[in-house]
PDB file of N, CA and C in Angstrom:
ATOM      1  N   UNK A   1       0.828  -1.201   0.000  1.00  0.00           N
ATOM      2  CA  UNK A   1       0.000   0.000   0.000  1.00  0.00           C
ATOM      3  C   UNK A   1       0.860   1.248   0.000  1.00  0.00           C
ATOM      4  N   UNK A   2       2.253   1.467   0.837  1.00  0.00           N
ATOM      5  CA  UNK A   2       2.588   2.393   0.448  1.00  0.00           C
ATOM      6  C   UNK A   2       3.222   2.867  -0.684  1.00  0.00           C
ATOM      7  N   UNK A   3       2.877   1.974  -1.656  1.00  0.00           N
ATOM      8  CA  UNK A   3       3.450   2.198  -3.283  1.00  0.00           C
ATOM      9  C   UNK A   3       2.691   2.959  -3.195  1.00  0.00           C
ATOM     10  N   UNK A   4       1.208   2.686  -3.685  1.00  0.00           N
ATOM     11  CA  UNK A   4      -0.328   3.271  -4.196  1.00  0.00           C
ATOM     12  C   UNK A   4       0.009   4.823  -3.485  1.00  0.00           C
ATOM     13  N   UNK A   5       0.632   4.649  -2.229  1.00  0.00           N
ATOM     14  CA  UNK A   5       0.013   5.761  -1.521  1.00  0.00           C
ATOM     15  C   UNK A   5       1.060   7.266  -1.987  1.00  0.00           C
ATOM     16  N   UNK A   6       2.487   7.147  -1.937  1.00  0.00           N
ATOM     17  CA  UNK A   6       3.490   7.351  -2.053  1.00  0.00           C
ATOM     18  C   UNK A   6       3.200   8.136  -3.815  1.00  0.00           C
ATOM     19  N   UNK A   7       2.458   7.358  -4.491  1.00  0.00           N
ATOM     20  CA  UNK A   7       2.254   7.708  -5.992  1.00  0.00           C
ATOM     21  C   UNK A   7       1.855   8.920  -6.441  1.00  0.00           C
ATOM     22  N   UNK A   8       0.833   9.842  -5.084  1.00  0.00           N
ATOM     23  CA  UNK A   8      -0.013  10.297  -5.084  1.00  0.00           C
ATOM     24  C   UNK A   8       0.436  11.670  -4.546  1.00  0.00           C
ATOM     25  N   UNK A   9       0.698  12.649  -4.497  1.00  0.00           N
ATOM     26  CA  UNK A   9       0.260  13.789  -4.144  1.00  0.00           C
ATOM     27  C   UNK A   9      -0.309  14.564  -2.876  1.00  0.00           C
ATOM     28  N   UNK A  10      -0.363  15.371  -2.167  1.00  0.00           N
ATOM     29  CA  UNK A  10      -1.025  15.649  -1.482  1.00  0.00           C
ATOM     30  C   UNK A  10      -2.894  16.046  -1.939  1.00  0.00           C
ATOM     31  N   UNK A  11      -2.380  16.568  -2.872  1.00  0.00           N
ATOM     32  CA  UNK A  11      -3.783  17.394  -3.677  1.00  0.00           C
ATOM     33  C   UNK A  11      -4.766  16.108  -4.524  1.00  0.00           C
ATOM     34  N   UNK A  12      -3.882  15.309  -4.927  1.00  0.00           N
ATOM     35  CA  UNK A  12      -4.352  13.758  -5.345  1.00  0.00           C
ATOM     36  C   UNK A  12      -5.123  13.448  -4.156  1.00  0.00           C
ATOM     37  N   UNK A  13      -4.459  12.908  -3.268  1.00  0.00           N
ATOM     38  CA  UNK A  13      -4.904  11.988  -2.625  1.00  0.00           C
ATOM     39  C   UNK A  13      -6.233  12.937  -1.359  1.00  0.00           C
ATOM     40  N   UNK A  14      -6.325  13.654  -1.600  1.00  0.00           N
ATOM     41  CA  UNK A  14      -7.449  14.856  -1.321  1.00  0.00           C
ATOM     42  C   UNK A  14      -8.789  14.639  -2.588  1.00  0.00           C
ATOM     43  N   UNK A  15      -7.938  14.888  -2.980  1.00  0.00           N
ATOM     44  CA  UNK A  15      -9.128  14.481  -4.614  1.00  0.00           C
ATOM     45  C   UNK A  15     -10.051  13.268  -4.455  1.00  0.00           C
ATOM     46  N   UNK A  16      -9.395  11.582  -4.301  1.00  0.00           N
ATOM     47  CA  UNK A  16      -9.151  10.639  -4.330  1.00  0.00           C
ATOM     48  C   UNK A  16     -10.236  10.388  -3.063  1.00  0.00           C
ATOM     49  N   UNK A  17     -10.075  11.071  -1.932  1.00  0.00           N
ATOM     50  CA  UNK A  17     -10.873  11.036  -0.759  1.00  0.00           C
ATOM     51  C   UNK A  17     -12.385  11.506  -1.187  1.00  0.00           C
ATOM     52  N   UNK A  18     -12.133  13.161  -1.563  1.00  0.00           N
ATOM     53  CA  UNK A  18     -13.680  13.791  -1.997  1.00  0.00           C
ATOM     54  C   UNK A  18     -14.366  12.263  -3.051  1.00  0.00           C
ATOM     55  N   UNK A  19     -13.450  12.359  -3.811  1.00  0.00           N
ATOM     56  CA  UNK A  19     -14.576  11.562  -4.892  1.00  0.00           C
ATOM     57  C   UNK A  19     -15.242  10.510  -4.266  1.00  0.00           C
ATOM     58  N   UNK A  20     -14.329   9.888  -3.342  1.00  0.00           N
ATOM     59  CA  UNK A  20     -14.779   8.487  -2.575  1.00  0.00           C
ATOM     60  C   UNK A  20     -16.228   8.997  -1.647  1.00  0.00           C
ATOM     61  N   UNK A  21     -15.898  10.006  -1.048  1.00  0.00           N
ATOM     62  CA  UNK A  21     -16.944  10.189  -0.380  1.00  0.00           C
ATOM     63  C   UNK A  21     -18.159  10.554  -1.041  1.00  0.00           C
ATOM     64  N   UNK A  22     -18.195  11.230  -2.468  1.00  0.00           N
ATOM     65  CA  UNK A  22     -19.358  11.373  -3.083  1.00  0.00           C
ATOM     66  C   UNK A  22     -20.098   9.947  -3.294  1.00  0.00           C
ATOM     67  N   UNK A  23     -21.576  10.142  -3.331  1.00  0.00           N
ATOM     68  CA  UNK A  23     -22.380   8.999  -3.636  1.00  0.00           C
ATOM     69  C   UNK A  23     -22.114   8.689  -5.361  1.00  0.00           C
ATOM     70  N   UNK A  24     -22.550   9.434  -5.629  1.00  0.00           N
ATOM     71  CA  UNK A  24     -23.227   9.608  -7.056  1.00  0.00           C
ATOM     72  C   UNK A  24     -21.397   9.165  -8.218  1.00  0.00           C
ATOM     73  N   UNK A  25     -20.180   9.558  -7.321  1.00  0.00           N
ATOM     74  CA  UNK A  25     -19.434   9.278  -8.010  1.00  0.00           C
ATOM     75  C   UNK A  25     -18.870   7.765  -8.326  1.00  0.00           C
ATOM     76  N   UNK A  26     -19.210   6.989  -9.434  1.00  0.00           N
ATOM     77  CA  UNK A  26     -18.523   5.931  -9.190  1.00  0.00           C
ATOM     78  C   UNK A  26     -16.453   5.659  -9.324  1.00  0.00           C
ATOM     79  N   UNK A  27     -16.354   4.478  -8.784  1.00  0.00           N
ATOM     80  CA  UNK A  27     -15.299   3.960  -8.827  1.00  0.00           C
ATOM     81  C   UNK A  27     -14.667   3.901 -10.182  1.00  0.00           C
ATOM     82  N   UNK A  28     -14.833   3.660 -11.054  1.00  0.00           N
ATOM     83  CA  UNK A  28     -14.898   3.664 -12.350  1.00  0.00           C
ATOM     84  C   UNK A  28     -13.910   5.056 -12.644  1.00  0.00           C
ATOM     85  N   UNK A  29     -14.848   5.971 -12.171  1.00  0.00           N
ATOM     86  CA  UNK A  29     -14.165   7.713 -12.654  1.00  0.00           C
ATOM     87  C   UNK A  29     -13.047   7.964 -11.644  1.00  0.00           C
ATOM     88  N   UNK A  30     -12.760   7.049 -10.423  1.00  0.00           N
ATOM     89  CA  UNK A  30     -11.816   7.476 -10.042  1.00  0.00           C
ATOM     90  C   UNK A  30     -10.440   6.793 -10.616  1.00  0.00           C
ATOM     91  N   UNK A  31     -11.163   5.594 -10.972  1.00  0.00           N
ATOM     92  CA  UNK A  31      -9.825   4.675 -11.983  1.00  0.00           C
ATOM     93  C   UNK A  31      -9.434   5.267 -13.147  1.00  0.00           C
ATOM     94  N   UNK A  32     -10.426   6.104 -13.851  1.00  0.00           N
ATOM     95  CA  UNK A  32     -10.246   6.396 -14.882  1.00  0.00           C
ATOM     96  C   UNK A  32      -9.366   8.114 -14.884  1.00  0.00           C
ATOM     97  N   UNK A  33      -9.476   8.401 -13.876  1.00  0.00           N
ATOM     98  CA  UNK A  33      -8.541   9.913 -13.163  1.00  0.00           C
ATOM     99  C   UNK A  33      -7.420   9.546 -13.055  1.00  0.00           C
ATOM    100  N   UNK A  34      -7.434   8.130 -11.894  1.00  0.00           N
ATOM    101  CA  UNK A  34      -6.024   8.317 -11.244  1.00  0.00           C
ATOM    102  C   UNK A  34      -5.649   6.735 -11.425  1.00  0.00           C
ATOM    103  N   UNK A  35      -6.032   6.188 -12.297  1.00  0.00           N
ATOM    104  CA  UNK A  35      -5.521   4.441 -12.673  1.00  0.00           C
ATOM    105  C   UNK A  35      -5.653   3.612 -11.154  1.00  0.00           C
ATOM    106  N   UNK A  36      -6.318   3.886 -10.574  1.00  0.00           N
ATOM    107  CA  UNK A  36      -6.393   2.853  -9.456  1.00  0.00           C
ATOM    108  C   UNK A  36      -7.560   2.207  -8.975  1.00  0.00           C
ATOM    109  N   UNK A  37      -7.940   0.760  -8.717  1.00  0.00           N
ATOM    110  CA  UNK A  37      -9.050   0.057  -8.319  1.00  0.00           C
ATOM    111  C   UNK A  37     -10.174   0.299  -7.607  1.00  0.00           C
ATOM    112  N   UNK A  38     -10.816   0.019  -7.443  1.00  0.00           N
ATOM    113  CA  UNK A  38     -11.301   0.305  -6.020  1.00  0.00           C
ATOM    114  C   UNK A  38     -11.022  -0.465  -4.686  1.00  0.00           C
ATOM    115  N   UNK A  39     -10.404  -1.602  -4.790  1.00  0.00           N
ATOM    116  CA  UNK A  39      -9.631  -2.043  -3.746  1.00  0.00           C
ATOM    117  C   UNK A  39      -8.531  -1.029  -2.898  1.00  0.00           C
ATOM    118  N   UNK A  40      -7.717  -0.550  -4.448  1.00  0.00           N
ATOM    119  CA  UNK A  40      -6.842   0.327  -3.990  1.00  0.00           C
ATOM    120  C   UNK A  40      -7.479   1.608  -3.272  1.00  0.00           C
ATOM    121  N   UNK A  41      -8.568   1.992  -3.643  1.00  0.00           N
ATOM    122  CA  UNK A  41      -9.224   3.171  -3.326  1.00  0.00           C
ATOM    123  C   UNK A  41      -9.705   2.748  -1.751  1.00  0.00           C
ATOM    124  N   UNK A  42      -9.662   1.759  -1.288  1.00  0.00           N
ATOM    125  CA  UNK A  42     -10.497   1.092  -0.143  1.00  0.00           C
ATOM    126  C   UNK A  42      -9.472   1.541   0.711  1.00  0.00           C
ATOM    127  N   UNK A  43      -7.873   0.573   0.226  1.00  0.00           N
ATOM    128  CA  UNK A  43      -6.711   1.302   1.342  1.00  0.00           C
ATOM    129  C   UNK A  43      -6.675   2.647   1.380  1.00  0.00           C
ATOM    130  N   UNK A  44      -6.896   3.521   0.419  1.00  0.00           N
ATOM    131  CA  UNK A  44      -6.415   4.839   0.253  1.00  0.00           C
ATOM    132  C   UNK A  44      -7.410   5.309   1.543  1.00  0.00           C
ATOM    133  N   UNK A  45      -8.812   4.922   1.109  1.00  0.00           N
ATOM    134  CA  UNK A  45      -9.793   5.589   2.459  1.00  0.00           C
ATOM    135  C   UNK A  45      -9.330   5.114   3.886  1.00  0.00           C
ATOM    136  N   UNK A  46      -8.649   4.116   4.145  1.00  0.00           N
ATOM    137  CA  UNK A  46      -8.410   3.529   5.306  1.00  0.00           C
ATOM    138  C   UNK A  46      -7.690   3.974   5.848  1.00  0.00           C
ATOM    139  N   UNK A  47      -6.171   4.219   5.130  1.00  0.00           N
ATOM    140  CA  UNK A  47      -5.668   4.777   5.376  1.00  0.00           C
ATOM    141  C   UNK A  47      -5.638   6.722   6.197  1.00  0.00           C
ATOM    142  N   UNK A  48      -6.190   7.634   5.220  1.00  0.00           N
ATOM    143  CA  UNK A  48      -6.378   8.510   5.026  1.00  0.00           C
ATOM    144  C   UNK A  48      -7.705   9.252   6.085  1.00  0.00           C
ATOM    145  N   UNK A  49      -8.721   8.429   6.519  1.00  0.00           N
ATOM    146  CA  UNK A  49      -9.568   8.937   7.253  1.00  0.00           C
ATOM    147  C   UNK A  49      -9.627   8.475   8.461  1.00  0.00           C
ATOM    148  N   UNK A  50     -10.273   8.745   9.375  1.00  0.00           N
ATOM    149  CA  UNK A  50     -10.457   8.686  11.187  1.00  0.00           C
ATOM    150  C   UNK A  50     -10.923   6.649  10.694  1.00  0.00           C
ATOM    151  N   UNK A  51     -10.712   6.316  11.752  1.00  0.00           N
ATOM    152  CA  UNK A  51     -11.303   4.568  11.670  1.00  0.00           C
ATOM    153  C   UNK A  51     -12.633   4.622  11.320  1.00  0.00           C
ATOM    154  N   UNK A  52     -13.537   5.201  12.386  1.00  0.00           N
ATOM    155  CA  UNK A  52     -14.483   5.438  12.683  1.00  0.00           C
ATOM    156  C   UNK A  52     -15.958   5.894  10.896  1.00  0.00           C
ATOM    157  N   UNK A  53     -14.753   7.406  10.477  1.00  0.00           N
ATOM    158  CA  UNK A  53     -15.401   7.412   9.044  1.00  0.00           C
ATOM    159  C   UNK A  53     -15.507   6.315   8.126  1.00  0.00           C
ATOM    160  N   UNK A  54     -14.489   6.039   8.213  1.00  0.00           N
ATOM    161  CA  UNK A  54     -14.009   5.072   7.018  1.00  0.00           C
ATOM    162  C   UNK A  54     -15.369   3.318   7.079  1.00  0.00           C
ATOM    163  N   UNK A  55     -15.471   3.145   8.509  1.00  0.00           N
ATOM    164  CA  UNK A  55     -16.262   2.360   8.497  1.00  0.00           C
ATOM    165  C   UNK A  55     -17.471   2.561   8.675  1.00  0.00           C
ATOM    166  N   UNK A  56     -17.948   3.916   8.819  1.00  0.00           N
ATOM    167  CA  UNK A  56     -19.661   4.169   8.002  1.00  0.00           C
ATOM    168  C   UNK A  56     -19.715   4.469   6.586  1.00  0.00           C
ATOM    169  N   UNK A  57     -18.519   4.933   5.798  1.00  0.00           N
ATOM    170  CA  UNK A  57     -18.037   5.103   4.402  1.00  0.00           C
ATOM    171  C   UNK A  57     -18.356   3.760   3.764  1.00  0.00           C
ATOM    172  N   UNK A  58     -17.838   2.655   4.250  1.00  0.00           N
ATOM    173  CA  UNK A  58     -17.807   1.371   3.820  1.00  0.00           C
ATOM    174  C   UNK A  58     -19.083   0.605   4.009  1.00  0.00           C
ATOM    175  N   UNK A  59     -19.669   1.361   5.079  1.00  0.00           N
ATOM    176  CA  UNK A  59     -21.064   0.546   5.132  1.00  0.00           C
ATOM    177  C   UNK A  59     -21.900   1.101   4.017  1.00  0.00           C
ATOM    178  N   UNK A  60     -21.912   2.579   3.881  1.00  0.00           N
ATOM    179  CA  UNK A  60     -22.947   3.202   2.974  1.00  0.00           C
ATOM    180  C   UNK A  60     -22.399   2.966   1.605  1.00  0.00           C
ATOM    181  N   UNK A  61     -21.182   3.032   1.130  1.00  0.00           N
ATOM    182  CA  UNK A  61     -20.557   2.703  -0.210  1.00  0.00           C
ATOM    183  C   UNK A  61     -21.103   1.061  -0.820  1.00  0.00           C
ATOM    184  N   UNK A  62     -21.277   0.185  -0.184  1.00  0.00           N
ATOM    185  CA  UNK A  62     -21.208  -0.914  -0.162  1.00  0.00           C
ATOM    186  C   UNK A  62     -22.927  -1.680  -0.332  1.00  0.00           C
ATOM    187  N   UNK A  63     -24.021  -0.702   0.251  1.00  0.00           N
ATOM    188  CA  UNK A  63     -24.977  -0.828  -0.299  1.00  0.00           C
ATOM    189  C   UNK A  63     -25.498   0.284  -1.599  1.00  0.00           C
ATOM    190  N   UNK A  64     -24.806   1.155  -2.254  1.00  0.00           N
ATOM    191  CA  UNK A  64     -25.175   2.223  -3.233  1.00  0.00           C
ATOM    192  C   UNK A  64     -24.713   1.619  -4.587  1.00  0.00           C
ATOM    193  N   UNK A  65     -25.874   1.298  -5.072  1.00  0.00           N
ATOM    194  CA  UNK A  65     -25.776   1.025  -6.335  1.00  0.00           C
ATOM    195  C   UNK A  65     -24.684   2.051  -7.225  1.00  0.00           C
ATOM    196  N   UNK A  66     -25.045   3.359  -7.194  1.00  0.00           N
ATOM    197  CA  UNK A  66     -24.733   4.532  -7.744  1.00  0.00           C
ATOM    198  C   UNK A  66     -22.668   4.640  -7.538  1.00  0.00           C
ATOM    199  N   UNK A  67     -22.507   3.543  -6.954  1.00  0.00           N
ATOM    200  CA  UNK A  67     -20.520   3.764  -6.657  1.00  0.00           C
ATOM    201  C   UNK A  67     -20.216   2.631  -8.179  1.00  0.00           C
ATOM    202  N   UNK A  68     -21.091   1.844  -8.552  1.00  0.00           N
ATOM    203  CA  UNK A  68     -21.018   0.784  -9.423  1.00  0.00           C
ATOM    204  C   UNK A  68     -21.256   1.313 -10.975  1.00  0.00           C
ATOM    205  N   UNK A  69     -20.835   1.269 -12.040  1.00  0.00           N
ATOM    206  CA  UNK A  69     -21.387   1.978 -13.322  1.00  0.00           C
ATOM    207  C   UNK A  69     -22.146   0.585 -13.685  1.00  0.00           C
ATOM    208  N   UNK A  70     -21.624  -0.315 -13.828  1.00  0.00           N
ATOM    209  CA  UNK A  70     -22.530  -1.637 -13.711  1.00  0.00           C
ATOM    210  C   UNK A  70     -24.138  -2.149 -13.096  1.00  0.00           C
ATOM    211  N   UNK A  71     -24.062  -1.697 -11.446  1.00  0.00           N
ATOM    212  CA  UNK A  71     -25.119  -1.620 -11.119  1.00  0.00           C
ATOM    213  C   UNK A  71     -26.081  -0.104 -11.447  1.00  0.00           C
ATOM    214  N   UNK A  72     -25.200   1.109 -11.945  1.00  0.00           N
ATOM    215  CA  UNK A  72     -25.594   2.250 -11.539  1.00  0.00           C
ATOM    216  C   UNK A  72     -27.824   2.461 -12.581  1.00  0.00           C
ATOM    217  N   UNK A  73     -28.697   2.574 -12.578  1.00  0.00           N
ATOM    218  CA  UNK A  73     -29.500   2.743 -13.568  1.00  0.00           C
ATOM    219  C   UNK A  73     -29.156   3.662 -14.404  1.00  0.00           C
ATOM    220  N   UNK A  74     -29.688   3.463 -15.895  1.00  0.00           N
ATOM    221  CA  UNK A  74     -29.259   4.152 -16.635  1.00  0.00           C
ATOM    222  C   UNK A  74     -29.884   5.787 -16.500  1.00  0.00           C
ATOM    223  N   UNK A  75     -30.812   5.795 -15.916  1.00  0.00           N
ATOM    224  CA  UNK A  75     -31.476   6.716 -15.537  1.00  0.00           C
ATOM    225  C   UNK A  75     -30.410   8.366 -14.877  1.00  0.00           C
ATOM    226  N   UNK A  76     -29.227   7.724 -14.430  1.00  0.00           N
ATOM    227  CA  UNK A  76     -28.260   8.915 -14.215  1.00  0.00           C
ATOM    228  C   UNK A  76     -27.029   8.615 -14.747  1.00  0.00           C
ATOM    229  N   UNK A  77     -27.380   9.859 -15.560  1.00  0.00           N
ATOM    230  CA  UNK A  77     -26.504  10.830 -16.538  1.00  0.00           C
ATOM    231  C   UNK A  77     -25.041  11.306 -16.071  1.00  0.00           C
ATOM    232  N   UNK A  78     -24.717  11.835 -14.690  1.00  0.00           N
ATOM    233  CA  UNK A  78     -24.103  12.604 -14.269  1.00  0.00           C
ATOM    234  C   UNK A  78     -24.157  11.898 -12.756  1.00  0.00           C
ATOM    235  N   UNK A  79     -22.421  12.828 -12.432  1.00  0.00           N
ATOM    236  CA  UNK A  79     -21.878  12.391 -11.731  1.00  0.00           C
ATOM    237  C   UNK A  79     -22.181  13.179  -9.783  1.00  0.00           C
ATOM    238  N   UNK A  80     -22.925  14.566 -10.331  1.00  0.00           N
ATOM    239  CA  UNK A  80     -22.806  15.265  -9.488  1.00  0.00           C
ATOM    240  C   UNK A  80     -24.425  15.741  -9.354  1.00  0.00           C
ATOM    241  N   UNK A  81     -24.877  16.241  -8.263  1.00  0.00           N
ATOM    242  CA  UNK A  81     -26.515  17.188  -8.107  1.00  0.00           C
ATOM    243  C   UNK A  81     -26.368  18.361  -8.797  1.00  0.00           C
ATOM    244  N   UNK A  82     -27.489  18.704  -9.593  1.00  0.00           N
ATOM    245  CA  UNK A  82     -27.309  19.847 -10.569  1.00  0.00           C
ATOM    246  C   UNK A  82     -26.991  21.008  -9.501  1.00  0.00           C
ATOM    247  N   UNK A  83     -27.491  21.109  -8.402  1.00  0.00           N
ATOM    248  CA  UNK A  83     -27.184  22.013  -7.575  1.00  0.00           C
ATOM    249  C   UNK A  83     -26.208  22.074  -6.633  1.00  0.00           C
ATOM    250  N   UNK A  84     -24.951  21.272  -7.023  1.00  0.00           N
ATOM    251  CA  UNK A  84     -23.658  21.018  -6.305  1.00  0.00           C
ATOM    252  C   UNK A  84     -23.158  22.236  -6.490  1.00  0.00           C
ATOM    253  N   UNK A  85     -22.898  22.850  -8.245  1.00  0.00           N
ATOM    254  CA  UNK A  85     -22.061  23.937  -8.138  1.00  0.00           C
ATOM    255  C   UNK A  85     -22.869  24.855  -8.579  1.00  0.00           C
ATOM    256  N   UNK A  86     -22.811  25.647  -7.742  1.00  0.00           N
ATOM    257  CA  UNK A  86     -24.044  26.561  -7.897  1.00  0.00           C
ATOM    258  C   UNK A  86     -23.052  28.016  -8.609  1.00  0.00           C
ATOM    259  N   UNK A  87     -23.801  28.627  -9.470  1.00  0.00           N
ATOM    260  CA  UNK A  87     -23.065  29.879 -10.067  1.00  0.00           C
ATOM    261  C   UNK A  87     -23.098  31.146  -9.121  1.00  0.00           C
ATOM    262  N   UNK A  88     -22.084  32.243  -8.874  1.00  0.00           N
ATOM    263  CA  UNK A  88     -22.139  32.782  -8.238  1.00  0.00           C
ATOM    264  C   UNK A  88     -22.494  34.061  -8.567  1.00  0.00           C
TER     265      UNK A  88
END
């Protein structure tokens, strides 16, 4: 793990966290950002957050269809709530 981890950046592995924590973002887009699994993404959260987060992260990640592009319905388009970034 400390290959994966070591690979990464400060600002990466910040990145790497947000995305994980989004629902709506799957695993997929983070492999496809930063070439890494979601296994790998599993240590990265383990690593990187309080124990405590990481294992309500894993509980809620783990039933959300929406982390899967496989399971995700085709029904969403997008990765984010239209009202995430709001214009200023």
């Amino acid at each position: 793990m400390a290959n994966a981890k070591t690979q990464f950046t400060v600002d990466e592995l910040s990145r790497i966290v947000e995305m994980a924590w989004e629902d709506r973002t799957p695993f997929e887009a983070i492999e496809h950002n930063f070439g890494i699994n979601e296994s790998a993404v599993i240590k990265i959260m383990r690593s990187e957050v309080k124990s405590r987060s990481f294992k309500l992260w894993r509980e809620r990640v783990t039933s959300r269809n929406t982390k899967h592009l496989a399971k995700r319905s085709p029904d969403v388009s997008r990765g984010y709530c239209p009202t995430q970034y709001k214009n200023r």
